[in-house]
Protein backbone atom coordinates (compact mmCIF):
# COMPACT_ATOMS: atom_id res chain seq x y z
CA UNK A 1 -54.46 16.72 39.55
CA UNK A 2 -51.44 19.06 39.55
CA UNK A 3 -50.06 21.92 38.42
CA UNK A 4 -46.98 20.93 36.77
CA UNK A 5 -47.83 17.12 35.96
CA UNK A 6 -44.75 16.54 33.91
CA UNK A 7 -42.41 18.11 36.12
CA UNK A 8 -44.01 15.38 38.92
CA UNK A 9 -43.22 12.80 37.19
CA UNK A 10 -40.30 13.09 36.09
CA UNK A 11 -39.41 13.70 39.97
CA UNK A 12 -41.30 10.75 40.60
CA UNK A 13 -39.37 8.36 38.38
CA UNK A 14 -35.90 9.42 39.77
CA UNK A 15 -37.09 8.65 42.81
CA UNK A 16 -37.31 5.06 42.07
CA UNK A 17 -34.77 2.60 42.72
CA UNK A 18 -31.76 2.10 40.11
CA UNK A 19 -32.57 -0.95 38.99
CA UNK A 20 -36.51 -0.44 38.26
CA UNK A 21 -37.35 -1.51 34.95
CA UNK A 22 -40.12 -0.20 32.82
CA UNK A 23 -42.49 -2.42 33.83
CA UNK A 24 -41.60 -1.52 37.40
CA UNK A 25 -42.17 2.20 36.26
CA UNK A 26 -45.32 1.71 34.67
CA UNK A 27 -46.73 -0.33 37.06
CA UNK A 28 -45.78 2.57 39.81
CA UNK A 29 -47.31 5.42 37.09
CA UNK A 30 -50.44 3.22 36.95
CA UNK A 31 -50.61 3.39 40.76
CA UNK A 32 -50.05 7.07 41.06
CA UNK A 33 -52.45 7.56 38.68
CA UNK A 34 -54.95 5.45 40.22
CA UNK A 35 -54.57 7.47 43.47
CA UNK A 36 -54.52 10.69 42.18
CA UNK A 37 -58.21 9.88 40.80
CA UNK A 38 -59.34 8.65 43.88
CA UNK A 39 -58.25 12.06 45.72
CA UNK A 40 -59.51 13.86 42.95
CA UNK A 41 -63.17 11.88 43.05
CA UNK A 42 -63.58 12.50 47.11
CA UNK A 43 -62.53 16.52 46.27
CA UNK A 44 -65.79 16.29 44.18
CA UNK A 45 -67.51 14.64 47.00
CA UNK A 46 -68.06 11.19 44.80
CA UNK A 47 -66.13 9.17 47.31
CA UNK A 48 -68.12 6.36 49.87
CA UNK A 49 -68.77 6.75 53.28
CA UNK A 50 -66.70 4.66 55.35
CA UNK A 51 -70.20 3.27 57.46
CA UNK A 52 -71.28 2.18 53.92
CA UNK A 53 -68.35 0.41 52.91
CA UNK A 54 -68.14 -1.87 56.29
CA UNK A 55 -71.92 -2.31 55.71
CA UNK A 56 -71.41 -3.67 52.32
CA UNK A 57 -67.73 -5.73 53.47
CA UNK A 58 -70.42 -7.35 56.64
CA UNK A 59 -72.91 -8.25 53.98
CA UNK A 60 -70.43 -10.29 51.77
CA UNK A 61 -68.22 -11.25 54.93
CA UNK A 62 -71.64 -13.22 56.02
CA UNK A 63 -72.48 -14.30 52.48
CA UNK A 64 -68.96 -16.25 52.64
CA UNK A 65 -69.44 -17.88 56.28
CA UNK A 66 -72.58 -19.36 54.86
């Protein structure tokens, strides 16, 4: 992920607005978090090819229309 993960953070949270509450700052963390993985997955080359994923979304896209 990053260097200095606490320091990010930290940045991160005084970013948000004033009035965010915790769950408002968890549910942002959780995000973050979720995105960081998902950069750190296609670094390793684990990620989907986009032709793939509109294969699969036409596959269930029909399946619904049925």
């Amino acid at each position: 992920m990053t260097t200095n993960l606490k320091k990010d953070i930290i940045t991160f949270i005084k970013n948000l607005p004033e009035d965010a509450t915790i769950d408002d700052i968890m549910y942002h963390l959780y995000v973050k978090k979720k995105i960081l993985t998902g950069i750190e997955q296609l670094d390793q080359g684990k990620g989907i090819p986009h032709e793939k994923v509109m294969e699969n979304a036409k596959k269930r896209l029909e399946q619904w229309l049925k």
